[in-house]
PDB file of N, CA and C in Angstrom:
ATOM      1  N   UNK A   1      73.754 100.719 119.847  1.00  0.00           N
ATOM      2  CA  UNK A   1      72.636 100.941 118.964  1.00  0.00           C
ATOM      3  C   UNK A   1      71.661 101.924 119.606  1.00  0.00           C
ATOM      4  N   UNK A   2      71.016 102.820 119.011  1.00  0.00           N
ATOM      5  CA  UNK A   2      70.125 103.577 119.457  1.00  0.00           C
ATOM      6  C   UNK A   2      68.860 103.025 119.486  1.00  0.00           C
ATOM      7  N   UNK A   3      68.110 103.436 120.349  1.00  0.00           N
ATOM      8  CA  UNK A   3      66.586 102.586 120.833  1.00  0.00           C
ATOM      9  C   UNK A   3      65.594 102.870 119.558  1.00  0.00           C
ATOM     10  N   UNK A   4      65.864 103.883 118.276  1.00  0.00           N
ATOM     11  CA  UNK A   4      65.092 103.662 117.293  1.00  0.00           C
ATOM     12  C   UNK A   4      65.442 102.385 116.226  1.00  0.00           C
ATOM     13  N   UNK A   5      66.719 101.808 116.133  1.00  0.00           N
ATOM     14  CA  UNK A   5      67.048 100.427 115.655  1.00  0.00           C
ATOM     15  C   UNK A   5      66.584  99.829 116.397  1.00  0.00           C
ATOM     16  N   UNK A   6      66.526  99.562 117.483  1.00  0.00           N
ATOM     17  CA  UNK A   6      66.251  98.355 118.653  1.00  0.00           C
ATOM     18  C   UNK A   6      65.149  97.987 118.514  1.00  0.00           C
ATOM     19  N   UNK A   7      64.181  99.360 118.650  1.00  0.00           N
ATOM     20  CA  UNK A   7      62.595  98.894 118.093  1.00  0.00           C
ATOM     21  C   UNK A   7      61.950  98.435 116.781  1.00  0.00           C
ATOM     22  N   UNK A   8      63.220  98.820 115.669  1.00  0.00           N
ATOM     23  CA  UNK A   8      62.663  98.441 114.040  1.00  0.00           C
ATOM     24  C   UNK A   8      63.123  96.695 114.035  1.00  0.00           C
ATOM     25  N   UNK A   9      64.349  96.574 115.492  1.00  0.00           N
ATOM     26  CA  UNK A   9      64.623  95.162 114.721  1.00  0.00           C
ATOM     27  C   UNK A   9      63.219  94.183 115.303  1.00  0.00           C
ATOM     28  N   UNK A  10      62.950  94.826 116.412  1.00  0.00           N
ATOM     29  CA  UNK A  10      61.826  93.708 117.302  1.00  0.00           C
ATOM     30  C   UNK A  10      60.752  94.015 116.548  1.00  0.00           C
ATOM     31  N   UNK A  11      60.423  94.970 115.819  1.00  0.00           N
ATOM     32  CA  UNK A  11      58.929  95.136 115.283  1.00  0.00           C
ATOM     33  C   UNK A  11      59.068  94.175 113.690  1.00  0.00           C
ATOM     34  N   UNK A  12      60.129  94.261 113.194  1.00  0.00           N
ATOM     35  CA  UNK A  12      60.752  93.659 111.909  1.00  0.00           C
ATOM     36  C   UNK A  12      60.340  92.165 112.258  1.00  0.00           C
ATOM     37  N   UNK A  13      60.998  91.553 113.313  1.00  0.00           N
ATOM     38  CA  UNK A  13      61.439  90.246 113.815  1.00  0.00           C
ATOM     39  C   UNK A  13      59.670  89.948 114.400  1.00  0.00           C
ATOM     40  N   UNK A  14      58.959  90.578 115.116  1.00  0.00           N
ATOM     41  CA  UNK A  14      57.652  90.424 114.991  1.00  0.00           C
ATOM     42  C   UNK A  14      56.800  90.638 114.046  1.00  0.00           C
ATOM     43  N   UNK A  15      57.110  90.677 112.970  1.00  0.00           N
ATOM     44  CA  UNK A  15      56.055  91.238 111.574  1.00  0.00           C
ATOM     45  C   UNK A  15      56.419  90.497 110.553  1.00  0.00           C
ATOM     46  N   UNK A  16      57.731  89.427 110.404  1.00  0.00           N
ATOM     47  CA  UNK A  16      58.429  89.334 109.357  1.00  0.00           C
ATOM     48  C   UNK A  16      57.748  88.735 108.385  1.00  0.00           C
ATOM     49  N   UNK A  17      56.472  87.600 108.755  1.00  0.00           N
ATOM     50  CA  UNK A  17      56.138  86.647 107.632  1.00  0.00           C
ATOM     51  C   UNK A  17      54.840  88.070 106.957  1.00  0.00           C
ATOM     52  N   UNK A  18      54.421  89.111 107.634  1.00  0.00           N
ATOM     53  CA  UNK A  18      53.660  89.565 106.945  1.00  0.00           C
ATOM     54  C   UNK A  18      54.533  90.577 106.110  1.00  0.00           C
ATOM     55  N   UNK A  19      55.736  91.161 106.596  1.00  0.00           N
ATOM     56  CA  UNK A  19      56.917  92.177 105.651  1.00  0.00           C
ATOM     57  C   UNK A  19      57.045  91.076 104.542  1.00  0.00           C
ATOM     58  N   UNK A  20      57.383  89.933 104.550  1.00  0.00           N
ATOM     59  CA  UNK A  20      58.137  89.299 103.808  1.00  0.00           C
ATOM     60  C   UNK A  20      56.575  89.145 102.309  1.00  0.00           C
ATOM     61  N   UNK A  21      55.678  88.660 103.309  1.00  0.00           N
ATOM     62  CA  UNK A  21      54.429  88.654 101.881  1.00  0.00           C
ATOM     63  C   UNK A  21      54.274  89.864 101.254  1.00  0.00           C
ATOM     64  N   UNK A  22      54.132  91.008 101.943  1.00  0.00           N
ATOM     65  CA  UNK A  22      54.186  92.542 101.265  1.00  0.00           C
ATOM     66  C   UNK A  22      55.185  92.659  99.881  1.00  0.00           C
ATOM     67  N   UNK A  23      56.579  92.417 100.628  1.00  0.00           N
ATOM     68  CA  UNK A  23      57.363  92.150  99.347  1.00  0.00           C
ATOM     69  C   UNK A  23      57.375  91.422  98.165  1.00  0.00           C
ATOM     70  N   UNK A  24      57.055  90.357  98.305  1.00  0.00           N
ATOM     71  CA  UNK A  24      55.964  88.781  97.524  1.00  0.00           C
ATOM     72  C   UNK A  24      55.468  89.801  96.799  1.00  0.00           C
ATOM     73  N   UNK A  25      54.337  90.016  96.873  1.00  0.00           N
ATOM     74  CA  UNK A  25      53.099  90.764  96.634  1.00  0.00           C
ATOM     75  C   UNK A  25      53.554  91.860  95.353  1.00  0.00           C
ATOM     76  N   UNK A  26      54.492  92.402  96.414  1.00  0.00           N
ATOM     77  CA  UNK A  26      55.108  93.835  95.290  1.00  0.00           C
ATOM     78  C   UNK A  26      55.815  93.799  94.132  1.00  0.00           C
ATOM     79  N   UNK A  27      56.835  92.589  94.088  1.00  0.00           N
ATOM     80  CA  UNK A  27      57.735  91.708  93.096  1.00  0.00           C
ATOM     81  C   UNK A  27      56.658  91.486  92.277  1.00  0.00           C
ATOM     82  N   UNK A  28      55.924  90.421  93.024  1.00  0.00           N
ATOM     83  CA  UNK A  28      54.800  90.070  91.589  1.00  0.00           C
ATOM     84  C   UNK A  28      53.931  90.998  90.822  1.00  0.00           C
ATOM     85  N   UNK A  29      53.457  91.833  91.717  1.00  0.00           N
ATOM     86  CA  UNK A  29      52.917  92.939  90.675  1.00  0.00           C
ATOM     87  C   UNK A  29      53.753  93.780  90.173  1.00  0.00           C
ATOM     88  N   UNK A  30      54.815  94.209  90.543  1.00  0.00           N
ATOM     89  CA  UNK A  30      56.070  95.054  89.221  1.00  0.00           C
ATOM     90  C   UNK A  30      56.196  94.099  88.003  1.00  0.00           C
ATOM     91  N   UNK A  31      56.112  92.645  88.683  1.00  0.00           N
ATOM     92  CA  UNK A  31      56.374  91.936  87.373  1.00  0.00           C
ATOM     93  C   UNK A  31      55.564  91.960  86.135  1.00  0.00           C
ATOM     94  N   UNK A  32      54.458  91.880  86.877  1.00  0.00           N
ATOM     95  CA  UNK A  32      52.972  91.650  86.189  1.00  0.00           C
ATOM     96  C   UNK A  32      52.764  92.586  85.425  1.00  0.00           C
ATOM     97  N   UNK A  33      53.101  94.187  86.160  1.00  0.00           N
ATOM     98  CA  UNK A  33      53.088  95.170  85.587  1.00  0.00           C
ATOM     99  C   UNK A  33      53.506  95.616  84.036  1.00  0.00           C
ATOM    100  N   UNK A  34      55.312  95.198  84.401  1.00  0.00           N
ATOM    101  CA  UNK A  34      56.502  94.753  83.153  1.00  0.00           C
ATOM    102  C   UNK A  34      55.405  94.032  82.098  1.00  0.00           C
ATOM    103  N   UNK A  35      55.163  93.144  82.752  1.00  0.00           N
ATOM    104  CA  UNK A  35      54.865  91.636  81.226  1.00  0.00           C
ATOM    105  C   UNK A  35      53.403  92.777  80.843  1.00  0.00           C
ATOM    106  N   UNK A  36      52.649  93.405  81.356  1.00  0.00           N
ATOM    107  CA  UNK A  36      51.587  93.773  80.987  1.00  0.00           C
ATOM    108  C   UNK A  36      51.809  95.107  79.745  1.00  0.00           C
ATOM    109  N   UNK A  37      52.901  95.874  80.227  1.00  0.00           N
ATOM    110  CA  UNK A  37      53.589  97.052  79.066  1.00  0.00           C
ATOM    111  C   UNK A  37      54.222  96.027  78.281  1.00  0.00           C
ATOM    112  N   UNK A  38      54.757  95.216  78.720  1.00  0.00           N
ATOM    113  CA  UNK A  38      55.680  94.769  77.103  1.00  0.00           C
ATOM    114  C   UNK A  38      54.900  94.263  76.123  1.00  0.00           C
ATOM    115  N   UNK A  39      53.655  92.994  76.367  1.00  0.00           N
ATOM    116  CA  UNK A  39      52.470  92.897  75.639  1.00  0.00           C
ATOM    117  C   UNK A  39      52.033  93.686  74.928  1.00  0.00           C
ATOM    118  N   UNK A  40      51.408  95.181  75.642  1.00  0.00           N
ATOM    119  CA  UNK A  40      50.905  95.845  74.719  1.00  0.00           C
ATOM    120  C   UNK A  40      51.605  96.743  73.707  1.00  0.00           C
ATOM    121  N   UNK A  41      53.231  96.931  73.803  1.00  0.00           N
ATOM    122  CA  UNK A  41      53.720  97.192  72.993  1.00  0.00           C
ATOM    123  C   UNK A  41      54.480  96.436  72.084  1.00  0.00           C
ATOM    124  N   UNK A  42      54.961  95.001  72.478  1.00  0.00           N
ATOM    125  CA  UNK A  42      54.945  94.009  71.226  1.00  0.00           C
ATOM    126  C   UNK A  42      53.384  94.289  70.807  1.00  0.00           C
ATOM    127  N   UNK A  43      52.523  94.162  71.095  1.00  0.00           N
ATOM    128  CA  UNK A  43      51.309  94.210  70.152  1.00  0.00           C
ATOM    129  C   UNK A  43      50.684  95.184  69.231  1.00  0.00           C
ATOM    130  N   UNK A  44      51.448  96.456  70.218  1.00  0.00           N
ATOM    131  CA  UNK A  44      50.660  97.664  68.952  1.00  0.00           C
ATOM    132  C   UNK A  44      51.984  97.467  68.079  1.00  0.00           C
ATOM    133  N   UNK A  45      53.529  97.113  68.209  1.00  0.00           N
ATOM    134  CA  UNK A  45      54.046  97.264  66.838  1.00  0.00           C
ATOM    135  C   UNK A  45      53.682  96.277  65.925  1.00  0.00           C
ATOM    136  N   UNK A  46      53.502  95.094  66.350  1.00  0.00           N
ATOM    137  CA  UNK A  46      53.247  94.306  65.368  1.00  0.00           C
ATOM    138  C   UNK A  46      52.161  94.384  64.588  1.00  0.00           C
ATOM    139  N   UNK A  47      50.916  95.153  65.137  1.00  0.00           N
ATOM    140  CA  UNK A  47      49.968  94.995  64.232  1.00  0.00           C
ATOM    141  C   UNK A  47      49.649  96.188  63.576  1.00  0.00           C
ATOM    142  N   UNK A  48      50.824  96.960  63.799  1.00  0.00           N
ATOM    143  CA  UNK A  48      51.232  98.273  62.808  1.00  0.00           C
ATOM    144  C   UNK A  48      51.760  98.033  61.712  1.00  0.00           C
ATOM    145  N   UNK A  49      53.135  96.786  62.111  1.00  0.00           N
ATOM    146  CA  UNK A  49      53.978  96.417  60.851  1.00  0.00           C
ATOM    147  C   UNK A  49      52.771  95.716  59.822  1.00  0.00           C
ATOM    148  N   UNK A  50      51.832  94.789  60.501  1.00  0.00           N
ATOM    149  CA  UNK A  50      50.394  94.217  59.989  1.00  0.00           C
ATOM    150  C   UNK A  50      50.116  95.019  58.984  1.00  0.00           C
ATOM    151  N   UNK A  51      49.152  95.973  59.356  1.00  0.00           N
ATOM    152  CA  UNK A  51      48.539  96.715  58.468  1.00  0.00           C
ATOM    153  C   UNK A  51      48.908  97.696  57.736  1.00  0.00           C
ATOM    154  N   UNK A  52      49.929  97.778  58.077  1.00  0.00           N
ATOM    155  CA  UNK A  52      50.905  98.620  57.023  1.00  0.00           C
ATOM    156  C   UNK A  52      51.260  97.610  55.718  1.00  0.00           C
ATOM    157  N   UNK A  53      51.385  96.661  56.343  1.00  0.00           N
ATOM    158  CA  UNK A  53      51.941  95.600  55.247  1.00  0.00           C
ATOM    159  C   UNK A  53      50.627  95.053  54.163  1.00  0.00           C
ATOM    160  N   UNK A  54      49.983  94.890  55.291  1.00  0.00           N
ATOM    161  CA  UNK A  54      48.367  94.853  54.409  1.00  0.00           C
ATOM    162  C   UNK A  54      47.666  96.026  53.224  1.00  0.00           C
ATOM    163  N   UNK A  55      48.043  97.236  53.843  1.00  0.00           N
ATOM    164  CA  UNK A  55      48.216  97.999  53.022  1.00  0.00           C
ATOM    165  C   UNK A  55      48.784  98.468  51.620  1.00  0.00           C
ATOM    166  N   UNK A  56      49.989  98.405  52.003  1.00  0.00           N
ATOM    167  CA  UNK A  56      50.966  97.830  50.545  1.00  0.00           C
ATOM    168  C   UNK A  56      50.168  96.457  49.990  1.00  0.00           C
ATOM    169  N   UNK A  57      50.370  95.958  50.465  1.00  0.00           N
ATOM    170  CA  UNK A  57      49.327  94.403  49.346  1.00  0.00           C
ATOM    171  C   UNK A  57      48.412  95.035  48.741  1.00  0.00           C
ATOM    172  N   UNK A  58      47.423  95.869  49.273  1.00  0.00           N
ATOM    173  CA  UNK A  58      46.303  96.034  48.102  1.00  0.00           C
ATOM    174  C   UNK A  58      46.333  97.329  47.670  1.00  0.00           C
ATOM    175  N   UNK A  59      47.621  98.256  48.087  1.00  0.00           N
ATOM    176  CA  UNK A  59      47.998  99.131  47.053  1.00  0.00           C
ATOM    177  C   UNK A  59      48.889  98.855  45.276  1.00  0.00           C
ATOM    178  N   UNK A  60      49.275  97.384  46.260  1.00  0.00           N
ATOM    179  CA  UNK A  60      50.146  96.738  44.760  1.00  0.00           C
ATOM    180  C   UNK A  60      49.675  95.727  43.703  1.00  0.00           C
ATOM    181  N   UNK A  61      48.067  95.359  44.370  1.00  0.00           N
ATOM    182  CA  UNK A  61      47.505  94.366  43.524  1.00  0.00           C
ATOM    183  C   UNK A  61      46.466  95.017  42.472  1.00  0.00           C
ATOM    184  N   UNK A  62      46.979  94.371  41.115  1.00  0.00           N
ATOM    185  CA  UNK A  62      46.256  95.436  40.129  1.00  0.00           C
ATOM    186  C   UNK A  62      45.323  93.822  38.810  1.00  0.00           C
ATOM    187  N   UNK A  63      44.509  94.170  38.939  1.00  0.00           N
ATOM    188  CA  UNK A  63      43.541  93.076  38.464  1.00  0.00           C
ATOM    189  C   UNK A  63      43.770  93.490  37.070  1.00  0.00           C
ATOM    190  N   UNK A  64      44.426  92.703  36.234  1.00  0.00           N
ATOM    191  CA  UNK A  64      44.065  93.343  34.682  1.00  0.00           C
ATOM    192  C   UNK A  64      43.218  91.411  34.048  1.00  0.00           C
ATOM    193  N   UNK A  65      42.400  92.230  33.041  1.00  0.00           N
ATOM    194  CA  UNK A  65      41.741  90.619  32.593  1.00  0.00           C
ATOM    195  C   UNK A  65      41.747  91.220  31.012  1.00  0.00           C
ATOM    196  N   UNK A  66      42.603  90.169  30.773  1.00  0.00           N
ATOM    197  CA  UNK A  66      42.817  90.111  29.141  1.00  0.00           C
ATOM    198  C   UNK A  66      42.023  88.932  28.010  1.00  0.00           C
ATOM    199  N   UNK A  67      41.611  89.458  26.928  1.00  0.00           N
ATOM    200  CA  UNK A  67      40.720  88.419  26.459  1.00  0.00           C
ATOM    201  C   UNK A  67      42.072  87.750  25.525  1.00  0.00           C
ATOM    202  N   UNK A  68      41.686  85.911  25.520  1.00  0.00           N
ATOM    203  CA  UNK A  68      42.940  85.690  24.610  1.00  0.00           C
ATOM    204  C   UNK A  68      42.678  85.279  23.339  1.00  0.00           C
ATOM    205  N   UNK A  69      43.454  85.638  22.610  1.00  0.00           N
ATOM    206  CA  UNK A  69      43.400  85.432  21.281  1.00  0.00           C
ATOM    207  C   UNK A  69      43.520  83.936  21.019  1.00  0.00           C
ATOM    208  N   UNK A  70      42.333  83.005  20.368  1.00  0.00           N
ATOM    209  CA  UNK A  70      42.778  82.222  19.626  1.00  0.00           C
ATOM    210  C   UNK A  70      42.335  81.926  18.864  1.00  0.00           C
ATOM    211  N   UNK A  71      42.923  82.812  17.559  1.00  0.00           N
ATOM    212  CA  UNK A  71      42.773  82.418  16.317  1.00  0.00           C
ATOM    213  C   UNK A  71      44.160  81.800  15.976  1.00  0.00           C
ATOM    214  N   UNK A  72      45.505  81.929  16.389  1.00  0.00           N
ATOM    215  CA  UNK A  72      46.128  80.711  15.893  1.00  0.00           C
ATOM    216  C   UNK A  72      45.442  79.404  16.031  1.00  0.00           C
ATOM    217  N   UNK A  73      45.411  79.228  17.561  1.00  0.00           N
ATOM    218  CA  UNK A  73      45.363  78.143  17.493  1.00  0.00           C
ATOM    219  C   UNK A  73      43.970  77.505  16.656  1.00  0.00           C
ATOM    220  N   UNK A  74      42.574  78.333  16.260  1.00  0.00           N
ATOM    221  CA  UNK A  74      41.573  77.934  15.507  1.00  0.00           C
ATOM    222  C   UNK A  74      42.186  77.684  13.936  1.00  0.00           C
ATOM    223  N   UNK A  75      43.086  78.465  13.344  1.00  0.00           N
ATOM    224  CA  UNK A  75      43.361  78.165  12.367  1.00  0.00           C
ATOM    225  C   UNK A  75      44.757  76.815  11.927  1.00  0.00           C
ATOM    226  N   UNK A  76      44.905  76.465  13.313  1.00  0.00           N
ATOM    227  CA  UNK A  76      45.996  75.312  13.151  1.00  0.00           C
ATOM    228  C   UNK A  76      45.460  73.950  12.552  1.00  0.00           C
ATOM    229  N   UNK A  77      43.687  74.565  14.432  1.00  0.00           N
ATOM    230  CA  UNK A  77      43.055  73.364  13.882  1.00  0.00           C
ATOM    231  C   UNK A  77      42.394  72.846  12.729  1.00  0.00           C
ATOM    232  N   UNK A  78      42.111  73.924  12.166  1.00  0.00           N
ATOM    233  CA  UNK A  78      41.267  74.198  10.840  1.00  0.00           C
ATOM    234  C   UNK A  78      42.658  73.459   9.854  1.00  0.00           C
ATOM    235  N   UNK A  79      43.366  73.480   9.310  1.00  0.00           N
ATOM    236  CA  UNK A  79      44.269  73.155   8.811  1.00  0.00           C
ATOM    237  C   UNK A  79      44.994  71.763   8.738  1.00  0.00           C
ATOM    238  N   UNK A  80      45.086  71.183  10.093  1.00  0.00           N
ATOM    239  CA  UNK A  80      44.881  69.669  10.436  1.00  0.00           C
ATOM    240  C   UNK A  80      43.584  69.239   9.784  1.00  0.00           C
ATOM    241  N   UNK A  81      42.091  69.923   9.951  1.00  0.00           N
ATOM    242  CA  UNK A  81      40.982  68.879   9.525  1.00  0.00           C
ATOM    243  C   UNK A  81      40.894  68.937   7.655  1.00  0.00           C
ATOM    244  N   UNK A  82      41.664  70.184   7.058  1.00  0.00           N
ATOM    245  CA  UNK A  82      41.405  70.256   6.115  1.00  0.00           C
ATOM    246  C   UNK A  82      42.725  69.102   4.983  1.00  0.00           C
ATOM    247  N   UNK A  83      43.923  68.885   5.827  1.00  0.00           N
ATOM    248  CA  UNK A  83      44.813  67.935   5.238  1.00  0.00           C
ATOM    249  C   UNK A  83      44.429  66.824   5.362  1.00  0.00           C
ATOM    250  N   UNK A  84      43.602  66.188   6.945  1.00  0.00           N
ATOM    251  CA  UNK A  84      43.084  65.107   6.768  1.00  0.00           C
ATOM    252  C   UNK A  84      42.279  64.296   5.727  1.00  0.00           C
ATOM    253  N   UNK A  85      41.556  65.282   5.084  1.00  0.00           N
ATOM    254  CA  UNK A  85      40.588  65.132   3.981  1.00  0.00           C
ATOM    255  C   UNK A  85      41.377  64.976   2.947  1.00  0.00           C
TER     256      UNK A  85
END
């Protein structure tokens, strides 16, 4: 082995619990990182598909108000009170 391995293994083998937390450390924040992009892009699509969809709803809702006719039914009743008699 050449004396530049010799010294990475003793400096390795003297450092290890703080190498080993570094790595800890780095895992968890790539992770953190990951879950932090995937959030915000599950979130901007969904609340695209949202308001898009919201959109269509009150492009498709159309209020009509109709007055209703009832003169049948006034003249049915009229007709019942006038046989009664």
């Amino acid at each position: 082995m050449s004396q530049e391995k010799v010294d990475q293994k003793k400096y390795d083998k003297t450092h290890r619990r703080a190498l080993v937390r570094k790595k800890k450390i780095e895992e968890f924040l790539s992770l953190a990182c990951v879950l932090v992009i995937t959030v915000a892009v599950f979130g901007w699509v969904g609340y695209s598909i949202y308001s898009k969809a919201s959109k269509d709803d009150e492009a498709n809702k159309t209020y009509e108000y109709h007055d209703i006719d009832t003169s049948a039914i006034t003249d049915y009743i009229s007709s019942l009170d006038t046989t009664a008699e």
